[in-house]
Protein backbone atom coordinates (compact mmCIF):
# COMPACT_ATOMS: atom_id res chain seq x y z
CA UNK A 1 8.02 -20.60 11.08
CA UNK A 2 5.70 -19.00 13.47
CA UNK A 3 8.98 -17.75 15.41
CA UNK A 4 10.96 -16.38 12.20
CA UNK A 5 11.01 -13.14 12.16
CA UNK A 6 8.75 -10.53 10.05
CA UNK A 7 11.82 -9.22 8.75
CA UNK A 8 12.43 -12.15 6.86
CA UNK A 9 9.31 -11.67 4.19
CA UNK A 10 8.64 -8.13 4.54
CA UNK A 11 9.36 -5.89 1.40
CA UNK A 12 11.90 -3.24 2.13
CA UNK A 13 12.24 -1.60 -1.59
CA UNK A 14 8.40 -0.62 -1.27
CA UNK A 15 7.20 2.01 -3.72
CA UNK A 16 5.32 4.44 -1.63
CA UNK A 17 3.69 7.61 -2.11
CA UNK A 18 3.63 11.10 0.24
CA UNK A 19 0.09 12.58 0.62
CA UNK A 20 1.35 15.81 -0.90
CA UNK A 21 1.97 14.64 -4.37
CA UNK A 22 -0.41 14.56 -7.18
CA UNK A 23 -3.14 11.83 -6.91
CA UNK A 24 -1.89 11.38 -10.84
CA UNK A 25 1.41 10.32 -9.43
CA UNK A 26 -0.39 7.01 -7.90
CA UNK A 27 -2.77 6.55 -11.09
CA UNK A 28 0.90 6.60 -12.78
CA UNK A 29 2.79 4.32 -10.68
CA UNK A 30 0.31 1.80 -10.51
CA UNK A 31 -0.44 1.10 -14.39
CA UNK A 32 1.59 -1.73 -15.38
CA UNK A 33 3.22 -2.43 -11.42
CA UNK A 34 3.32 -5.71 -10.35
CA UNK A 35 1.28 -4.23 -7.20
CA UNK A 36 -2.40 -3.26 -6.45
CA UNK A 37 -1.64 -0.67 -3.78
CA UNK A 38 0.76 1.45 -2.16
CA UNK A 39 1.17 3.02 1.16
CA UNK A 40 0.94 6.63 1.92
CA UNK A 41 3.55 8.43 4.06
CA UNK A 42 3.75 11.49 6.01
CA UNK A 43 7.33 12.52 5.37
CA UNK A 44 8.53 9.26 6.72
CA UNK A 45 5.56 7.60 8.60
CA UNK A 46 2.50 5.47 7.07
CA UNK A 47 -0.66 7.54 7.49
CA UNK A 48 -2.79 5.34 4.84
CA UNK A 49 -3.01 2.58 1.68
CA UNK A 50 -4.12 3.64 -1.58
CA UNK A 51 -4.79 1.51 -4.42
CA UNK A 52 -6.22 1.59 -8.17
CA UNK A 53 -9.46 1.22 -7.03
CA UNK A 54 -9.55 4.23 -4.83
CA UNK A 55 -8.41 6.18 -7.60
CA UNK A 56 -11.18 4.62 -10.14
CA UNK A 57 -13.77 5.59 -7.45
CA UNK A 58 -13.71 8.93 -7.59
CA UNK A 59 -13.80 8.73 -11.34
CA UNK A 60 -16.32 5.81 -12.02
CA UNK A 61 -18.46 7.41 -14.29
CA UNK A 62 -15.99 9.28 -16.90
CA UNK A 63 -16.16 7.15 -19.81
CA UNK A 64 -13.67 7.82 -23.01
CA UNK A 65 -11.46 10.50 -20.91
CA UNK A 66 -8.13 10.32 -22.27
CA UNK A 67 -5.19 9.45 -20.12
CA UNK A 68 -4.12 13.28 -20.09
CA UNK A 69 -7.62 14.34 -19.11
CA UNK A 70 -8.29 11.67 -16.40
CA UNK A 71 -5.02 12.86 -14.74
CA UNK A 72 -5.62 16.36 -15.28
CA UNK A 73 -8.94 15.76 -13.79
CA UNK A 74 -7.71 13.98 -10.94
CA UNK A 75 -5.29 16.42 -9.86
CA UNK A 76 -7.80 19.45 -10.02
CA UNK A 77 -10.36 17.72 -8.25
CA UNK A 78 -8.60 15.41 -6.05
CA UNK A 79 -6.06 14.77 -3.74
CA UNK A 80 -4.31 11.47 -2.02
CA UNK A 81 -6.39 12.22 1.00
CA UNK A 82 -9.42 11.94 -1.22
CA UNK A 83 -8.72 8.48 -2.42
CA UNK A 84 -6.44 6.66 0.58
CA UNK A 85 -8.05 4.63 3.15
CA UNK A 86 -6.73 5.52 6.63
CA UNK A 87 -7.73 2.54 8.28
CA UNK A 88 -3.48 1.65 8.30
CA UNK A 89 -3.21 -1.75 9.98
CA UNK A 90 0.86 -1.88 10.92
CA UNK A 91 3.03 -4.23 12.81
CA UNK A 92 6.59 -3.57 14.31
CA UNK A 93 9.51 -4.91 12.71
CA UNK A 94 9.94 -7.02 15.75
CA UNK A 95 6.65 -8.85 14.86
CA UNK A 96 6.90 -12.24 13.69
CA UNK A 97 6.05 -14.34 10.07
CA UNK A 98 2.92 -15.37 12.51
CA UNK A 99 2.22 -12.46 13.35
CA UNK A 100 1.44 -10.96 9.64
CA UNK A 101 -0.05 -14.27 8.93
CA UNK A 102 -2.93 -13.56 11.25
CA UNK A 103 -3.62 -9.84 10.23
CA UNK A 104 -4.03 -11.26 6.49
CA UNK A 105 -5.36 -14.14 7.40
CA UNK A 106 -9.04 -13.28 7.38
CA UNK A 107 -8.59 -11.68 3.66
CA UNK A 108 -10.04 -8.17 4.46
CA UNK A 109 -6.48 -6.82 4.36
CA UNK A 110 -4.04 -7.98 1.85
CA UNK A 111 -1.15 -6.31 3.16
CA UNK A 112 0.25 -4.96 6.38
CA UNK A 113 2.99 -2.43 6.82
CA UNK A 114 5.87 -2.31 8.79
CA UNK A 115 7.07 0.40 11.16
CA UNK A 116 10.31 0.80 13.17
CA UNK A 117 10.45 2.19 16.92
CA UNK A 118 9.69 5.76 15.86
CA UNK A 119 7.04 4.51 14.04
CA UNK A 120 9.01 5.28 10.50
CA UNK A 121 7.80 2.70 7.59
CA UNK A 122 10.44 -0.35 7.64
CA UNK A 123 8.52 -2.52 4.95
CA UNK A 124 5.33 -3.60 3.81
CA UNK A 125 3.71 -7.57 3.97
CA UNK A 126 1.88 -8.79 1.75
CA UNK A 127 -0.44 -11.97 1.36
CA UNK A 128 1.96 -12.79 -2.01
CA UNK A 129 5.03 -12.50 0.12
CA UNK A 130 4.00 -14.90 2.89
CA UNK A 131 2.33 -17.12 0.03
CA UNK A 132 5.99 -17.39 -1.14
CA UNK A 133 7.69 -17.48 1.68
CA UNK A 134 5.63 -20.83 2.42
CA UNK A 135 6.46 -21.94 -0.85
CA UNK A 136 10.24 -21.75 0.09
CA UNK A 137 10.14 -23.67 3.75
């Protein structure tokens, strides 16, 4: 296990945002996913991670907007760069199960992402993929 490759629980159909589109686009993709957060690219390289809560903190303290007006809002006011934290933690796609294992392990992070050689996004890591891939040994 601590050998196999990172390849082998990485995510490769990751749903990603680009920092140019609409912060409503992430409010959007995010109700009802089966995921918390996303990472941001920069045409085709990870620049940040934004989640649901990043979006609800800018926009705490609207009570009873309607889903129309909390995404107009958000896209008048707001941008990805407003919401994303930047503090990217990546690993290359040569890394190892291990090596993920020990960037989540502390719980801070709950997912790492995955670059190739030219630093393009290969896949993203998450605490529920190496959860299962323990499961499955």
């Amino acid at each position: 296990m601590r050998d196999d490759p990172i390849t082998a629980v990485m995510t490769t159909d990751v749903v990603s945002i680009d920092r140019d589109q609409p912060l409503s686009d992430v409010y959007h993709a995010l109700q009802g996913a089966g995921f918390h957060h996303m990472p941001v690219l920069d045409g085709d390289r990870p620049v940040g991670m934004i989640s649901g809560t990043d979006v609800l903190k800018l926009v705490y303290d609207i009570e009873g907007a309607s889903d129309r007006m909390l995404t107009n809002m958000l896209d008048h006011q707001f941008n990805i760069d407003d919401a994303m934290s930047t503090d990217l933690v990546t690993l290359p796609d040569t890394a190892t199960v291990h090596d993920a294992a020990v960037v989540l392990a502390d719980g801070k992070l709950h997912s790492v992402v995955v670059v190739d050689a030219t630093g393009a996004m290969a896949g993203i890591v998450t605490s529920t993929d190496l959860v299962r891939f323990l499961r499955d040994l």
